[in-house]
C-alpha atoms as a PDB file:
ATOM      1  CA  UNK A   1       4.450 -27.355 -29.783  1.00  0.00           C
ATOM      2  CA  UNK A   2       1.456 -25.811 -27.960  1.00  0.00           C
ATOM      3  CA  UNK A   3       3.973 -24.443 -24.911  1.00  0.00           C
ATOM      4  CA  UNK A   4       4.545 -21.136 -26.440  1.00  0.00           C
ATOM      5  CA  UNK A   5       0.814 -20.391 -26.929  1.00  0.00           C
ATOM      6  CA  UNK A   6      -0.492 -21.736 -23.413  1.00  0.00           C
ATOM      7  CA  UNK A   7       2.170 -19.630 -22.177  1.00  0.00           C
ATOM      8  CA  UNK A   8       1.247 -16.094 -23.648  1.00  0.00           C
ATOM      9  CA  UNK A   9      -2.687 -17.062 -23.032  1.00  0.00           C
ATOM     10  CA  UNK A  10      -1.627 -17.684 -19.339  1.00  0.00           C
ATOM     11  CA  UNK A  11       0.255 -14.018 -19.729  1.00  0.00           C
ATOM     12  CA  UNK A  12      -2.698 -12.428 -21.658  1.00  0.00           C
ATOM     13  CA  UNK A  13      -5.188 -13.857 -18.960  1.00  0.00           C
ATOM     14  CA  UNK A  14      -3.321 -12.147 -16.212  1.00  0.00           C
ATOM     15  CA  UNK A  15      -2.992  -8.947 -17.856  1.00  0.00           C
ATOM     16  CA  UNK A  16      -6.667  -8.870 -18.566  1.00  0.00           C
ATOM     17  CA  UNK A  17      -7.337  -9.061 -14.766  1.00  0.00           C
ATOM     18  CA  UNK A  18      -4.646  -6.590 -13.684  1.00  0.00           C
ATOM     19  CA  UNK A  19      -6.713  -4.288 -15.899  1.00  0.00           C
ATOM     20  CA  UNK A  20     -10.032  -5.286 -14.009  1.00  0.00           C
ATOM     21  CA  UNK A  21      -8.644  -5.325 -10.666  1.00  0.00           C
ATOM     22  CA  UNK A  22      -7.167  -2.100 -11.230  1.00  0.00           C
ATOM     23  CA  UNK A  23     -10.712  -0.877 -12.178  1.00  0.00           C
ATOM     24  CA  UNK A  24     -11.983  -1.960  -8.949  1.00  0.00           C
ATOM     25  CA  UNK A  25      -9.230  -1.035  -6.480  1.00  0.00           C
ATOM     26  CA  UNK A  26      -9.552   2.733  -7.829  1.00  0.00           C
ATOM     27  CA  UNK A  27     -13.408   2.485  -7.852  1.00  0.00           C
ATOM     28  CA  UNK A  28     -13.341   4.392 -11.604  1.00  0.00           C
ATOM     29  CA  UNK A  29     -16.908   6.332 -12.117  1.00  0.00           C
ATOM     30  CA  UNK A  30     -17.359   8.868 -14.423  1.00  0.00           C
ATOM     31  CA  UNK A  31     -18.119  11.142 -11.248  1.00  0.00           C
ATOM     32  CA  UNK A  32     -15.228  10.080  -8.883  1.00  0.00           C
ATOM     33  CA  UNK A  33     -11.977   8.379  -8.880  1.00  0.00           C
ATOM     34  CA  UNK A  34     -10.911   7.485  -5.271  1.00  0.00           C
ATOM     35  CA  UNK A  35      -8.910   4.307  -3.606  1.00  0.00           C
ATOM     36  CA  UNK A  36     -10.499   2.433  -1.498  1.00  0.00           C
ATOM     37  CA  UNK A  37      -9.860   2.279   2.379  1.00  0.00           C
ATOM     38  CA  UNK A  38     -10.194  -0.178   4.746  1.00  0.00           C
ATOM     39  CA  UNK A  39     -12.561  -1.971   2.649  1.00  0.00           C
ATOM     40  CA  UNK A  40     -13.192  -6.427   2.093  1.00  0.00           C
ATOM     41  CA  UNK A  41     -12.140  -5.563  -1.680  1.00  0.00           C
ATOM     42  CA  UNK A  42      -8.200  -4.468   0.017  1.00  0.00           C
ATOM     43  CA  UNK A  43      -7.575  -7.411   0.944  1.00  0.00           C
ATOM     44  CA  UNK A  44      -9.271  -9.353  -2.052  1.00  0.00           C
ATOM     45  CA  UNK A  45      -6.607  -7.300  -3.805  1.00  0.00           C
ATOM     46  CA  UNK A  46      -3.924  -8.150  -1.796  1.00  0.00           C
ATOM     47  CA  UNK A  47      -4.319 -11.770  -2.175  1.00  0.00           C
ATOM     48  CA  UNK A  48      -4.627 -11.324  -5.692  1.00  0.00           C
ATOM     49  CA  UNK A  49      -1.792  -9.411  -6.311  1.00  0.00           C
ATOM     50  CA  UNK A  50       0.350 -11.787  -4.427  1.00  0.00           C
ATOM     51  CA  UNK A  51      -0.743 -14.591  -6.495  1.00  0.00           C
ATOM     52  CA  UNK A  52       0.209 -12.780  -9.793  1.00  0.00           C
ATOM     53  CA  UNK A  53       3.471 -12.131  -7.611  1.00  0.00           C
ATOM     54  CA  UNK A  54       3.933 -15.893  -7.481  1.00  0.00           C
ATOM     55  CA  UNK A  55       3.149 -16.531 -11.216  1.00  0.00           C
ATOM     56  CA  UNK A  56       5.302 -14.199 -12.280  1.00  0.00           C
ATOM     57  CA  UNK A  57       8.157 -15.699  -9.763  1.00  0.00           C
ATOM     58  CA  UNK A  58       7.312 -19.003 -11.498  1.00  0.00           C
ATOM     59  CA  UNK A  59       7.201 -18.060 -14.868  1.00  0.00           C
ATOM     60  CA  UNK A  60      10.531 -16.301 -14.397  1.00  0.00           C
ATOM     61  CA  UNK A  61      11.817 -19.793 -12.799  1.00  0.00           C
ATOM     62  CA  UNK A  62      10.670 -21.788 -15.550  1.00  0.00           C
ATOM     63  CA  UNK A  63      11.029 -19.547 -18.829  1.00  0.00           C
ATOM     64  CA  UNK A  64      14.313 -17.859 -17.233  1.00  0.00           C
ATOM     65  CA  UNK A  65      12.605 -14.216 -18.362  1.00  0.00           C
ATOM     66  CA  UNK A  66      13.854 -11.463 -16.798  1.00  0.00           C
ATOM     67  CA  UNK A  67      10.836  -9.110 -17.480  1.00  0.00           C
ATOM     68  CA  UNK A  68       8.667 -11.364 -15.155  1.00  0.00           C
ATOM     69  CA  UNK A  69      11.138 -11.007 -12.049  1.00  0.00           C
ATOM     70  CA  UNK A  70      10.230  -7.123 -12.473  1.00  0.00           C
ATOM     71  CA  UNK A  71       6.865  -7.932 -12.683  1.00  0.00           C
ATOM     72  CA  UNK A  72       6.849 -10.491  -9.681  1.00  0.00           C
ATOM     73  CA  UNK A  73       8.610  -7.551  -7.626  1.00  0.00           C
ATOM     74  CA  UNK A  74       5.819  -4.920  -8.587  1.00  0.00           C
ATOM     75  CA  UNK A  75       2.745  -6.978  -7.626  1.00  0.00           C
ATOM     76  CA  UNK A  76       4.586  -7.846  -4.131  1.00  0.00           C
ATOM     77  CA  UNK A  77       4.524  -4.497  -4.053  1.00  0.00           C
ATOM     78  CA  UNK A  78       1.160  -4.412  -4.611  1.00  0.00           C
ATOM     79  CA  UNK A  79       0.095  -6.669  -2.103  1.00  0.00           C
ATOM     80  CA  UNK A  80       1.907  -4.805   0.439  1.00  0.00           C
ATOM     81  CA  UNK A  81       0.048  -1.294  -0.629  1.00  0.00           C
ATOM     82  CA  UNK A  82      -3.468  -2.926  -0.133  1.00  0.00           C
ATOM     83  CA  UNK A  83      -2.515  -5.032   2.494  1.00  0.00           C
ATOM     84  CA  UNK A  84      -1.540  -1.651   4.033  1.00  0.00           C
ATOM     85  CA  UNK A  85      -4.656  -0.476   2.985  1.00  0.00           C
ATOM     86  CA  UNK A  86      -6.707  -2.681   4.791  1.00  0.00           C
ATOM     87  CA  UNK A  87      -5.119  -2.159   8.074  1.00  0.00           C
ATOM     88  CA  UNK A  88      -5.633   1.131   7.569  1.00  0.00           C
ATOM     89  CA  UNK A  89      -1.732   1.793   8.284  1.00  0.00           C
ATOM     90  CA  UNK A  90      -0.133   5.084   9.471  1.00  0.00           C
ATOM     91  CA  UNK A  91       2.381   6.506   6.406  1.00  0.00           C
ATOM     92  CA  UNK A  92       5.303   6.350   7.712  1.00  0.00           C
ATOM     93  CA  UNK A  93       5.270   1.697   7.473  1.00  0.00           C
ATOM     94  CA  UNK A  94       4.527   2.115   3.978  1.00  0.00           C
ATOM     95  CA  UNK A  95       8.105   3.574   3.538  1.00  0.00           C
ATOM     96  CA  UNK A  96       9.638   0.966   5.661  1.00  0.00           C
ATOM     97  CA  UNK A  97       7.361  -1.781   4.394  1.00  0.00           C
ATOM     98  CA  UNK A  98       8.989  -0.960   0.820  1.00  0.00           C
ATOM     99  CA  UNK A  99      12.734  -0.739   2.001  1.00  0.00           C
ATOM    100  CA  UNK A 100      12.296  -3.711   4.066  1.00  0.00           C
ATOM    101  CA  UNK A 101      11.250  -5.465   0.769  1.00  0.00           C
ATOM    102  CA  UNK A 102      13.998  -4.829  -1.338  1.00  0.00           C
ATOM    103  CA  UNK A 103      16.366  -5.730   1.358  1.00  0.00           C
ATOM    104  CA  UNK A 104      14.770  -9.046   1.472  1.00  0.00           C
ATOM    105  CA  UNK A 105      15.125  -9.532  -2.183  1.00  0.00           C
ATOM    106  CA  UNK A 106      19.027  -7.742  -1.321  1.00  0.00           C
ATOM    107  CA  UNK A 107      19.579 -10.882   0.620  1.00  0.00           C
ATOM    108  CA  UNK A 108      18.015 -13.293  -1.593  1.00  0.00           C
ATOM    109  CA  UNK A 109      20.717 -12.026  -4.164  1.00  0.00           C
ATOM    110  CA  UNK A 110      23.755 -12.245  -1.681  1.00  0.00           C
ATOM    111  CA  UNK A 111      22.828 -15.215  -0.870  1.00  0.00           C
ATOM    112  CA  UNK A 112      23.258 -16.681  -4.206  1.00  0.00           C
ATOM    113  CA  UNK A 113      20.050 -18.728  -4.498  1.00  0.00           C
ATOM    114  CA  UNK A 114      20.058 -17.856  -8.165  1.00  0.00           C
ATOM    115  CA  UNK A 115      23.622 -18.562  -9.342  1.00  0.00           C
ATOM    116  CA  UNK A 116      22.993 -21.899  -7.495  1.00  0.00           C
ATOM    117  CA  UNK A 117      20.776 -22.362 -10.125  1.00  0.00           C
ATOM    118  CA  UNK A 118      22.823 -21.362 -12.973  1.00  0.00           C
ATOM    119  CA  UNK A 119      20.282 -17.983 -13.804  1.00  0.00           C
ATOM    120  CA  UNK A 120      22.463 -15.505 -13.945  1.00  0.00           C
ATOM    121  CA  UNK A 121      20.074 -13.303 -15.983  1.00  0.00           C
ATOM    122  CA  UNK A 122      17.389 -13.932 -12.774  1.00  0.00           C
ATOM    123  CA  UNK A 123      19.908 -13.137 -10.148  1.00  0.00           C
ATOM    124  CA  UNK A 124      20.259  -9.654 -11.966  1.00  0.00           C
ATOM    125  CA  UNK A 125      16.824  -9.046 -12.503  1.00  0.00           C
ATOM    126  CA  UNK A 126      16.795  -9.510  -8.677  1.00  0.00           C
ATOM    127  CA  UNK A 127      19.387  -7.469  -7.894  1.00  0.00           C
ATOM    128  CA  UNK A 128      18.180  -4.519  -9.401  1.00  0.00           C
ATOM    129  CA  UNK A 129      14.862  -4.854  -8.063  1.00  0.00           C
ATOM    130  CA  UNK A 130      16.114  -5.399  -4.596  1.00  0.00           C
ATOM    131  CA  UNK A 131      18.142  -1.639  -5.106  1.00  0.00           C
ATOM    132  CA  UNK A 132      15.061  -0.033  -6.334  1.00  0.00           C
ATOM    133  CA  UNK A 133      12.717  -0.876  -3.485  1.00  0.00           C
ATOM    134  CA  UNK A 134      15.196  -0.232  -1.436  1.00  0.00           C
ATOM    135  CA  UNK A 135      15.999   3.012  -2.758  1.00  0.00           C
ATOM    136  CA  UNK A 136      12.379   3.833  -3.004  1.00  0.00           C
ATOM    137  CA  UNK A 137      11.771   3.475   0.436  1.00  0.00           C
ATOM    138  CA  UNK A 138      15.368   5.701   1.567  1.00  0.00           C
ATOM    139  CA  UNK A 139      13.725   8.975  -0.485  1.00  0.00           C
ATOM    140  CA  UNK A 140      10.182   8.104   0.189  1.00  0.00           C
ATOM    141  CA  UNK A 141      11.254   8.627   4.131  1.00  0.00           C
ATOM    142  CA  UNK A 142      13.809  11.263   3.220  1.00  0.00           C
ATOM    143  CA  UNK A 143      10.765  13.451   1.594  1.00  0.00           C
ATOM    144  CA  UNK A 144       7.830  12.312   4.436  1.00  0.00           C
ATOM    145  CA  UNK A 145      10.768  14.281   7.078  1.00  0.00           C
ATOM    146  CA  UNK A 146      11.294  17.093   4.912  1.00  0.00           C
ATOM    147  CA  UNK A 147       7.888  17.608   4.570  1.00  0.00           C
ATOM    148  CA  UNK A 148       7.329  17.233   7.924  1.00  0.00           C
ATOM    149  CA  UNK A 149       9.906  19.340   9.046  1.00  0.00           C
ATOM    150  CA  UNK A 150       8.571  22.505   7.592  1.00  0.00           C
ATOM    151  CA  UNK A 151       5.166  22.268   8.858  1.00  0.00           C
ATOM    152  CA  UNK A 152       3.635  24.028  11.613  1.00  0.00           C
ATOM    153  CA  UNK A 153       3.335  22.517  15.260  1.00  0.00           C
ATOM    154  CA  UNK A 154      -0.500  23.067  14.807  1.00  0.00           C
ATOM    155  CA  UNK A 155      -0.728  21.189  11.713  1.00  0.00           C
ATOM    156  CA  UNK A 156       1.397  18.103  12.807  1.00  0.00           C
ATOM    157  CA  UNK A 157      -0.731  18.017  15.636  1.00  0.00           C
ATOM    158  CA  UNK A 158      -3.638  17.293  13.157  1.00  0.00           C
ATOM    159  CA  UNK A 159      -1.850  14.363  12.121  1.00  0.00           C
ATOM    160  CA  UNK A 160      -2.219  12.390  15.425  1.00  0.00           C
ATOM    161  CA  UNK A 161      -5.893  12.904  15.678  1.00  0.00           C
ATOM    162  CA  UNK A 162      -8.479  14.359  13.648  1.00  0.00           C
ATOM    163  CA  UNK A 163      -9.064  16.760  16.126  1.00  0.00           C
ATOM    164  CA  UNK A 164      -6.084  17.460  17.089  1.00  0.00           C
ATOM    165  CA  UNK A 165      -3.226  15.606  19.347  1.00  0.00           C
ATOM    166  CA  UNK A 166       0.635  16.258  19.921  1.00  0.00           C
ATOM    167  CA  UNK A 167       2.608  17.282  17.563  1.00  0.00           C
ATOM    168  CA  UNK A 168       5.790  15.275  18.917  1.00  0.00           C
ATOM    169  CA  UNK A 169       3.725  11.942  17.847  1.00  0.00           C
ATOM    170  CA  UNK A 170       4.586  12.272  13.645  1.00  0.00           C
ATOM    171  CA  UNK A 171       8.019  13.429  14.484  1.00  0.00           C
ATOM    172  CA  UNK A 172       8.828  10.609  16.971  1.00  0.00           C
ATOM    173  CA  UNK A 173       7.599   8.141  14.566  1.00  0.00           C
ATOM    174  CA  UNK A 174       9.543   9.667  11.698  1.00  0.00           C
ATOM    175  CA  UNK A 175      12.802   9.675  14.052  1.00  0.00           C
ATOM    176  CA  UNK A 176      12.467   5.834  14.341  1.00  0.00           C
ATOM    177  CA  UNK A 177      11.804   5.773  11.030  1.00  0.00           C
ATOM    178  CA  UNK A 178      14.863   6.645  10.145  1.00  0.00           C
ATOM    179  CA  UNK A 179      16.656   5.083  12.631  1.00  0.00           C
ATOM    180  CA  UNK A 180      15.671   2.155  11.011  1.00  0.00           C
ATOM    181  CA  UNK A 181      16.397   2.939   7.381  1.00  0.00           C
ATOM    182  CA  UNK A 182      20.197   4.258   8.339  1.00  0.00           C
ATOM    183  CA  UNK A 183      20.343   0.433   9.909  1.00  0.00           C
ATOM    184  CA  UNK A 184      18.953  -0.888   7.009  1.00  0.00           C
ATOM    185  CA  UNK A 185      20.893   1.175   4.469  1.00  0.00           C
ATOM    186  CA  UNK A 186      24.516   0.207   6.295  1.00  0.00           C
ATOM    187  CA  UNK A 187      23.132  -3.431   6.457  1.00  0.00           C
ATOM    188  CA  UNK A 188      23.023  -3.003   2.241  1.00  0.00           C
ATOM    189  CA  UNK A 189      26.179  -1.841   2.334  1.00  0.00           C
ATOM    190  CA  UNK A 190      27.631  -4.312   3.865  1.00  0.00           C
ATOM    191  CA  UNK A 191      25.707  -7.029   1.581  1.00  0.00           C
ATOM    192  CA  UNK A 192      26.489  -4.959  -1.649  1.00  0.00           C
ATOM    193  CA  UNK A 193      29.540  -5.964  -3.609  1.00  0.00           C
ATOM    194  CA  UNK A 194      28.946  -3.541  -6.621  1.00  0.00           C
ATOM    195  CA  UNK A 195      30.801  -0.314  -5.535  1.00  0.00           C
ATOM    196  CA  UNK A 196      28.638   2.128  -6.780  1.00  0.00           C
ATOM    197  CA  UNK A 197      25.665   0.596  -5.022  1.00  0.00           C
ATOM    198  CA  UNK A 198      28.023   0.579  -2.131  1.00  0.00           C
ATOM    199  CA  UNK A 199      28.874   4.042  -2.650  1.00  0.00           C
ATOM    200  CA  UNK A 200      25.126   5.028  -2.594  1.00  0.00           C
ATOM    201  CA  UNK A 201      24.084   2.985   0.376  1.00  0.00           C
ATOM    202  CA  UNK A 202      26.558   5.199   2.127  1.00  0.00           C
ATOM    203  CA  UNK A 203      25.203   8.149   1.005  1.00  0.00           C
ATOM    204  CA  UNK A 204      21.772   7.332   1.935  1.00  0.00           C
ATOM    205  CA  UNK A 205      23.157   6.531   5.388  1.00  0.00           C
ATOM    206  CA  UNK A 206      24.434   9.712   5.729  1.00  0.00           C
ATOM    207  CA  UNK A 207      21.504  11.698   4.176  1.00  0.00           C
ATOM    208  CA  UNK A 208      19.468   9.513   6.642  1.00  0.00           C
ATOM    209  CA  UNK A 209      21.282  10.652   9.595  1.00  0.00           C
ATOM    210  CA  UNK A 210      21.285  14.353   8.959  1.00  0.00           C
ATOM    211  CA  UNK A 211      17.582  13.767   8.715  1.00  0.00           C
ATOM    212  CA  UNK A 212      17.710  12.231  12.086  1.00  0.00           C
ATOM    213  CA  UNK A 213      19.741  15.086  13.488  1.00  0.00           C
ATOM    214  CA  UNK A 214      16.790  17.743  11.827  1.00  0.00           C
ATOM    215  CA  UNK A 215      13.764  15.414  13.424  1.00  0.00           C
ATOM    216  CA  UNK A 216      15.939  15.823  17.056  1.00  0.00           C
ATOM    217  CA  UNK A 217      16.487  19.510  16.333  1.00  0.00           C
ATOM    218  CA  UNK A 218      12.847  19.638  15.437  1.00  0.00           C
ATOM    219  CA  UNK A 219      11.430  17.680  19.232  1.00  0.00           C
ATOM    220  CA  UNK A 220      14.226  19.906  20.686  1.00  0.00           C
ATOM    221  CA  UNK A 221      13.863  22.497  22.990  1.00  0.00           C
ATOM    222  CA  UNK A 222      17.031  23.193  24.177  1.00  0.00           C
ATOM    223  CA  UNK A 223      18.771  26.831  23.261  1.00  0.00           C
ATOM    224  CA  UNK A 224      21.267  26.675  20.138  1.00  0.00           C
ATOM    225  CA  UNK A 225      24.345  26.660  22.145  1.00  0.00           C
ATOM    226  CA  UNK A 226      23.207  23.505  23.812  1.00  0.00           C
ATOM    227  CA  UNK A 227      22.037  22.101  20.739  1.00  0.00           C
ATOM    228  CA  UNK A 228      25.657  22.723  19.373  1.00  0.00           C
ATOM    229  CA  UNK A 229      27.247  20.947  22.457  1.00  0.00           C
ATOM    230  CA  UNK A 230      24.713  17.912  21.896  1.00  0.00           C
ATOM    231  CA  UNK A 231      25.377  17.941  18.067  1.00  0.00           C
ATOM    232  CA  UNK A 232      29.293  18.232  18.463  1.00  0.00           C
ATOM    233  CA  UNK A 233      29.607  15.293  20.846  1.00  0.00           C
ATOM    234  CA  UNK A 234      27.697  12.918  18.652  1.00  0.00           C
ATOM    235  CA  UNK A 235      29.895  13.911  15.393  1.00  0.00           C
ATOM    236  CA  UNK A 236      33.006  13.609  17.333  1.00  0.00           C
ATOM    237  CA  UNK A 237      31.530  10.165  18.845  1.00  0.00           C
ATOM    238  CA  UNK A 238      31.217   8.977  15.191  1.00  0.00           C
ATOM    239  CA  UNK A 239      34.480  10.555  13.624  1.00  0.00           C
ATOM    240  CA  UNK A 240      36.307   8.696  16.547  1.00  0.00           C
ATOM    241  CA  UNK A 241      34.654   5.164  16.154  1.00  0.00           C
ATOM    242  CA  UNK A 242      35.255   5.497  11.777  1.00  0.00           C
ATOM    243  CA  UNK A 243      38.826   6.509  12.900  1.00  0.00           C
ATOM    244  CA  UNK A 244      39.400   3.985  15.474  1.00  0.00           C
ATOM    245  CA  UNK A 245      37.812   0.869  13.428  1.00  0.00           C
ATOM    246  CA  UNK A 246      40.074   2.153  10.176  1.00  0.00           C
ATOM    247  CA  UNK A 247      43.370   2.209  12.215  1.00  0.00           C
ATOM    248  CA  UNK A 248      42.652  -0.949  13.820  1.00  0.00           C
ATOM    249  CA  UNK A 249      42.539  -2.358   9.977  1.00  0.00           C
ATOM    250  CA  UNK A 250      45.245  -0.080   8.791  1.00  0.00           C
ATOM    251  CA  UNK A 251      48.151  -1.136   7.252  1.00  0.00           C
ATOM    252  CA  UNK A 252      51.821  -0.480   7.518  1.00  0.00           C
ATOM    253  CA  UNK A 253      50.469   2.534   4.810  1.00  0.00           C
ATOM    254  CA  UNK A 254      48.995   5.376   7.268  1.00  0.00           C
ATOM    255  CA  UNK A 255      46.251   6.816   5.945  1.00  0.00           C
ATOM    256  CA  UNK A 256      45.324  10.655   5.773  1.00  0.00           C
ATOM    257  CA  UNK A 257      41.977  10.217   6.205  1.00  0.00           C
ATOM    258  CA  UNK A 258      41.749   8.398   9.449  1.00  0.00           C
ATOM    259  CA  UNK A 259      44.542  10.495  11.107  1.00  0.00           C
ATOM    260  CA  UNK A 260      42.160  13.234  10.102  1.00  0.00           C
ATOM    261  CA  UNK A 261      39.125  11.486  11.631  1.00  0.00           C
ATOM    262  CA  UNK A 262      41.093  11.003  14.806  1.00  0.00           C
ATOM    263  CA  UNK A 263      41.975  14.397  15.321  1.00  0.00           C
ATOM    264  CA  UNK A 264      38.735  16.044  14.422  1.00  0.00           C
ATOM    265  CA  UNK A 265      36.915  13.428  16.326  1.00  0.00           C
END
């Protein structure tokens, strides 16, 4: 039958013009090789690579191939970089514009839409796409605040205007940042049934708010003992709400843990 043929032509077509669109969202000379910015060809792009995002979502529908659900997820991606691109976007949204997709694609998976439809293959495929973006977009923020972190007050103040603005402004931004991805992270969590995954979405909620508690320390300009007073309180807020919620769903077995959490908190 001619259905396995039209489908790699369809396949080899596509790949053909990933190549040339490639070509001409870097620009390649033999002199320079530069993205573009802010240009008509961004958002060409971005419409482009969201319709190879759809082909690939309906090839993976109707061929049941995991391989294009990867490759569906990576030129979504795509359209969000240009599309970024285009609107000529501060750093810090591409970050969230990345974690925000894989916990789309997160909820797609708890929702089921794929078992539904008897793909099991698809609704892994899914699922491990959904963790990477997602994960992607935890240490792309967790290394934008290190970085941040350890620069100068002079140089962050280049990074609000060209010629030079407050230095607060990129640390504000990366405290909501994060703010965001810690909701986002306990949100997957919750969603999450695997236990590792669980496990890790923990973890990145944790990592996430010591970064928080470093972006404060860095807008801070209180002395250390008041920064120890304001640091203690909001630990011992925390420890108290963990152990209040656990012994409110405890057991007739006490547990160690949350009589610890109580008393430190």
């Amino acid at each position: 039958t001619p259905e396995r043929p039209l489908v790699w032509a369809a396949h080899g077509a596509t790949a053909v013009m990933l190549v040339c669109s490639l070509y001409a969202a870097l620009r390649i000379t033999p002199e320079v090789i530069g993205a573009t910015h802010g240009d008509r060809l961004n958002l060409l792009l971005a419409l482009y690579c969201l319709e190879t995002s759809v082909f690939y979502g309906v090839a993976a529908f109707l061929r049941r191939r995991n391989w294009s659900i990867y490759l569906a997820a990576v030129m979504l991606c795509g359209a969000i970089w240009q599309a970024l691109i285009y609107f000529d976007t501060p750093d810090e949204y591409y970050t969230l514009a990345f974690a925000l997709t894989g916990f789309a694609l997160l909820i797609v998976y708890r929702l089921g839409l794929f078992e539904k439809w008897e793909m099991a293959g698809l609704e892994q495929a899914t699922f491990q796409s959904a963790n990477a973006l997602t994960t992607l977009g935890f240490v792309s923020g967790a290394l934008l605040s290190l970085s941040r972190y350890f620069l100068s007050n002079a140089k962050l103040a280049l990074l609000d205007k060209p010629e030079g603005g407050d230095w607060h402004y990129p640390i504000r931004m990366l405290l909501y940042l994060l703010v965001v991805l810690s909701v986002i992270s306990l949100l997957s969590a919750w969603f999450v049934q695997h236990p590792v995954w669980r496990r890790l979405y923990l973890v990145l909620s944790i990592v996430n708010g010591l970064l928080v508690v470093m972006m404060v320390h860095k807008l801070s300009e209180l002395n250390p003992g008041q920064k120890l007073e304001v640091f203690t309180i909001v630990v011992g807020l925390i420890l108290l709400g963990i152990g209040y919620v656990g012994w409110y769903r405890e057991t007739e077995r006490a547990s160690d843990l949350i009589s610890f959490a109580l008393f430190l908190g």
